[in-house]
Protein backbone atom coordinates (compact mmCIF):
# COMPACT_ATOMS: atom_id res chain seq x y z
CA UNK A 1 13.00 -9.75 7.24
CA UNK A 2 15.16 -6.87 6.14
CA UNK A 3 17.86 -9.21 5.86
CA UNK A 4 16.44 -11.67 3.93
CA UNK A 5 15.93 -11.54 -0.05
CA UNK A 6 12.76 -12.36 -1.44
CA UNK A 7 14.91 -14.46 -4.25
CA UNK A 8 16.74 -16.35 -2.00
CA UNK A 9 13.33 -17.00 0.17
CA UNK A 10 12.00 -18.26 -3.54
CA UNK A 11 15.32 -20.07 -3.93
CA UNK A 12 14.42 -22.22 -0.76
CA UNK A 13 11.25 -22.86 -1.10
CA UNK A 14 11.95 -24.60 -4.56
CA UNK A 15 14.32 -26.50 -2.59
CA UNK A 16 12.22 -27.80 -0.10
CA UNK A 17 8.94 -28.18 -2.96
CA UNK A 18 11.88 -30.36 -5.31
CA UNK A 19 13.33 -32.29 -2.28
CA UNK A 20 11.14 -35.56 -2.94
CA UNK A 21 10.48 -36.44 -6.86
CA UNK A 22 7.73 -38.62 -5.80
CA UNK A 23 5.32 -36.39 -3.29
CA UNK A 24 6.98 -32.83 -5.17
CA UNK A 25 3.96 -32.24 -7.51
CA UNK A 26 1.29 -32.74 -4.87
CA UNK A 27 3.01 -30.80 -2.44
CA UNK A 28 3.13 -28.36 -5.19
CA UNK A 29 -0.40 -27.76 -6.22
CA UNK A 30 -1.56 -27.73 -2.35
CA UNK A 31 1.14 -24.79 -1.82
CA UNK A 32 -0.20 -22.85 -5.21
CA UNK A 33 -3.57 -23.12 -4.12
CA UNK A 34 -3.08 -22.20 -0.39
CA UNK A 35 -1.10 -19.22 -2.06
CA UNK A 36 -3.10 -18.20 -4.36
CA UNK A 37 -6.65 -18.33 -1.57
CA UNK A 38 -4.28 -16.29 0.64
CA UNK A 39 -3.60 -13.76 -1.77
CA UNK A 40 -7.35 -13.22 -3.60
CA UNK A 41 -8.43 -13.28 0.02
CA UNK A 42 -5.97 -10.32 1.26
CA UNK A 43 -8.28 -7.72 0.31
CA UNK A 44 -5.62 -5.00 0.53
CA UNK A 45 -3.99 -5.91 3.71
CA UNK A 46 -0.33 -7.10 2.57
CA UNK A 47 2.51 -4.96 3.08
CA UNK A 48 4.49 -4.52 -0.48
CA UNK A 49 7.32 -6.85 1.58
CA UNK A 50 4.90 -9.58 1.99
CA UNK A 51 2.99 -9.09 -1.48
CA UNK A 52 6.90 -9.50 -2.86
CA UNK A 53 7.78 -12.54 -0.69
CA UNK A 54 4.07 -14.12 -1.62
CA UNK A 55 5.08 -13.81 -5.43
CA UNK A 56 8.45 -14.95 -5.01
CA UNK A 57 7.14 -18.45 -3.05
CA UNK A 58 4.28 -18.29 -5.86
CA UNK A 59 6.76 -17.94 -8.69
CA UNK A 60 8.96 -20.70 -7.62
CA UNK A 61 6.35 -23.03 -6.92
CA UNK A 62 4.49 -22.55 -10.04
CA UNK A 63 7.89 -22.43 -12.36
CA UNK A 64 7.80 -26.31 -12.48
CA UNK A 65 4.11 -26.93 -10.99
CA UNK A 66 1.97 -29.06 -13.58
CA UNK A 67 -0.52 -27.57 -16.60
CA UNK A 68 -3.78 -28.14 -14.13
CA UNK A 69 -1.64 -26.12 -11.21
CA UNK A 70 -0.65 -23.38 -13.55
CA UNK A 71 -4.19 -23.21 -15.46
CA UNK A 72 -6.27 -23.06 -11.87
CA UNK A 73 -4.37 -20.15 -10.88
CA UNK A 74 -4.48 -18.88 -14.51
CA UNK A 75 -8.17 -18.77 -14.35
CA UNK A 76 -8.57 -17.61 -10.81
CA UNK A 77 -6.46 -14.68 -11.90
CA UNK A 78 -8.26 -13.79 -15.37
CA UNK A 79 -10.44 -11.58 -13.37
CA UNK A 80 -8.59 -10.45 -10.41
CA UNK A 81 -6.95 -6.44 -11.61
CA UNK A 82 -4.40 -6.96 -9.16
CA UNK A 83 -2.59 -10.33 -9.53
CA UNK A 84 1.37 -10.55 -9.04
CA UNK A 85 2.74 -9.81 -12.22
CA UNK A 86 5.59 -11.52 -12.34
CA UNK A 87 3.57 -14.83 -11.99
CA UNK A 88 0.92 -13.77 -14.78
CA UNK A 89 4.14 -12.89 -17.17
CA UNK A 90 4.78 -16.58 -16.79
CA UNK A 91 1.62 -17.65 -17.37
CA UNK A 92 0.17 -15.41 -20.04
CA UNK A 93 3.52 -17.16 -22.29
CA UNK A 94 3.09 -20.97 -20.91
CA UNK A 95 0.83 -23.23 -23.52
CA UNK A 96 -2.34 -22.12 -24.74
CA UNK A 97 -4.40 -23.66 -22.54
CA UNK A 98 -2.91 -21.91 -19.38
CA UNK A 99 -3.15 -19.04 -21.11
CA UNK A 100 -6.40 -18.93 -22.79
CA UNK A 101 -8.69 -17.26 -19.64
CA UNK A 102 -6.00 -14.43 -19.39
CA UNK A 103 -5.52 -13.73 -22.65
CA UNK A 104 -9.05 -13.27 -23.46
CA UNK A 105 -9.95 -11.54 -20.02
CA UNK A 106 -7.33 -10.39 -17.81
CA UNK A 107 -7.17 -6.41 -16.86
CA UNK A 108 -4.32 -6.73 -15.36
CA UNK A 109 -1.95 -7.33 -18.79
CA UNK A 110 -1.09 -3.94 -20.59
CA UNK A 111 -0.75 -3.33 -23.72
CA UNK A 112 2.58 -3.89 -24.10
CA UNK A 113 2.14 -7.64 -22.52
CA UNK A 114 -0.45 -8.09 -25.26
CA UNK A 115 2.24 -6.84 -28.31
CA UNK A 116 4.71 -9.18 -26.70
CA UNK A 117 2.48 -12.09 -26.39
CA UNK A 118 0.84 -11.34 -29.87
CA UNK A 119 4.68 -11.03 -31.27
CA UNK A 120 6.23 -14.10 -30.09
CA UNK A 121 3.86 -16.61 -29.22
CA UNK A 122 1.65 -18.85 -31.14
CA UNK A 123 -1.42 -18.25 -33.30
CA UNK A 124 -3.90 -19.56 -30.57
CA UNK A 125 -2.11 -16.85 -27.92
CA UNK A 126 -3.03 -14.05 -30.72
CA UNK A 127 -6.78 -15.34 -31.34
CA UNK A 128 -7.14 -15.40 -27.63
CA UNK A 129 -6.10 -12.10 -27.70
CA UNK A 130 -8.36 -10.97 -30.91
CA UNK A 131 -11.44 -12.13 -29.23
CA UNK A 132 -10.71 -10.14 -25.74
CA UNK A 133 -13.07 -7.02 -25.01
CA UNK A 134 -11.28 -3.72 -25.28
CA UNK A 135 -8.07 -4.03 -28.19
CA UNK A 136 -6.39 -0.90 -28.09
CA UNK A 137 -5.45 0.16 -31.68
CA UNK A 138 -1.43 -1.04 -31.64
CA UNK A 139 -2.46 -4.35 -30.18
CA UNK A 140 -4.51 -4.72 -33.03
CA UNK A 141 -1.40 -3.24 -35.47
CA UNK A 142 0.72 -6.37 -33.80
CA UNK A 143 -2.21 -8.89 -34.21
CA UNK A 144 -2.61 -8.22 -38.00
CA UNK A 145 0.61 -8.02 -38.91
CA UNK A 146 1.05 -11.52 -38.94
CA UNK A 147 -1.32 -11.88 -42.20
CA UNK A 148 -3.09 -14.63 -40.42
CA UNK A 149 -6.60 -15.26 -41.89
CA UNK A 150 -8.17 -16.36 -38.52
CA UNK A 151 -6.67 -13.71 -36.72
CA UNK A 152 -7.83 -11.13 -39.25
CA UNK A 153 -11.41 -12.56 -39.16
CA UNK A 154 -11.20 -12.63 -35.58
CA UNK A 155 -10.59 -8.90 -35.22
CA UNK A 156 -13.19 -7.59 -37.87
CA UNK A 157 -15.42 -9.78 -35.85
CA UNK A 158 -14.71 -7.91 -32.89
CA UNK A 159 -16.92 -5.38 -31.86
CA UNK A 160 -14.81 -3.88 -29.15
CA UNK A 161 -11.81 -3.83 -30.82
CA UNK A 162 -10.30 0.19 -31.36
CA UNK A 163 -9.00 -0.09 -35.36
CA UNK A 164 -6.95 2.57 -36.74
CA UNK A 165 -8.26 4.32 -40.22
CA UNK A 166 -5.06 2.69 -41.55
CA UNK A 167 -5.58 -0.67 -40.17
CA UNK A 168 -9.25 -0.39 -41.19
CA UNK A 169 -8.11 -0.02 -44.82
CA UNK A 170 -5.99 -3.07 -45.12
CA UNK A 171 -8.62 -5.11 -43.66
CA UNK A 172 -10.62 -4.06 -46.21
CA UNK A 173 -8.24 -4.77 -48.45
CA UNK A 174 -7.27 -7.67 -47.38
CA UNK A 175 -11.24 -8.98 -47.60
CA UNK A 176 -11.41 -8.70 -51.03
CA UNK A 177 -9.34 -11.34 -51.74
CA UNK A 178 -11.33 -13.37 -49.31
CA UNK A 179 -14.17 -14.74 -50.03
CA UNK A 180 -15.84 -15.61 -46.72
């Protein structure tokens, strides 16, 4: 296995999923799932080789798998404190509604994948991310710097979010020019 690159193991197994237009999507979501029981089943007993190959042959199946593939696995990770990264960095950026169950409850994304996410991606990805348990004070810098009404509401609402003194202050600030 030595020989052998996890990439170019991911590389073929894209191949073979994308052979047949017609049967690829099926094919697809069977190999995700099978993948993704094999994994939250491991309990600890992959090698770091094999937990690299899994989330290579995850990765490229789930690059171009369908929203109901992607969102499945999305949700069966939300929970899980261990998941292969590289596959929830894909998912915590596809649409919202992939997204959604990670955003709001995932251990597994740091801080700095909540910035990112709140920084680049759309208003839904940074309410998700308001309304999660446990917003560490420069998430919550990122989240309100956007000005966005909802997402303001959405943090003063939020009983577990950490707010600076700073950040306090231009909430309050900001809720005097708003009347609910």
């Amino acid at each position: 296995m030595s020989d052998i690159q996890t990439s170019d193991i991911g590389d073929s197994i894209s191949s073979i999923l994308g052979s047949n237009r017609e049967l690829d999507a099926s094919r697809r979501f069977t190999v995700i799932r099978v993948i993704t029981d094999l994994f939250l089943n491991d309990h600890g007993r992959m090698t770091s080789s094999e937990r690299a190959l899994h989330e290579e042959v995850w990765y490229s199946a789930i690059a171009e798998a369908g929203v109901a593939a992607r969102r499945e696995v999305a949700e069966r990770f939300a929970s899980n404190r261990r998941p292969p990264q590289k596959v929830v960095r894909l998912l915590m950026r596809d649409e919202i509604d992939v997204a959604k169950n990670l955003l709001l409850h995932s251990p597994a994304l740091s801080n700095a994948d909540l910035m990112q996410v709140a920084q680049d991606m759309s208003l839904e990805h940074r309410l998700a991310i308001a309304q999660r348990g446990q917003l560490s004070p420069i998430v919550v810098d990122v989240l309100i710097s956007h000005k966005e009404t909802c997402i303001l509401h959405a943090v003063a609402r939020n009983s577990s979010a950490e707010i600076s003194a700073e950040t306090m202050r231009q909430l309050v600030a900001w809720s005097e020019h708003d009347a609910e």
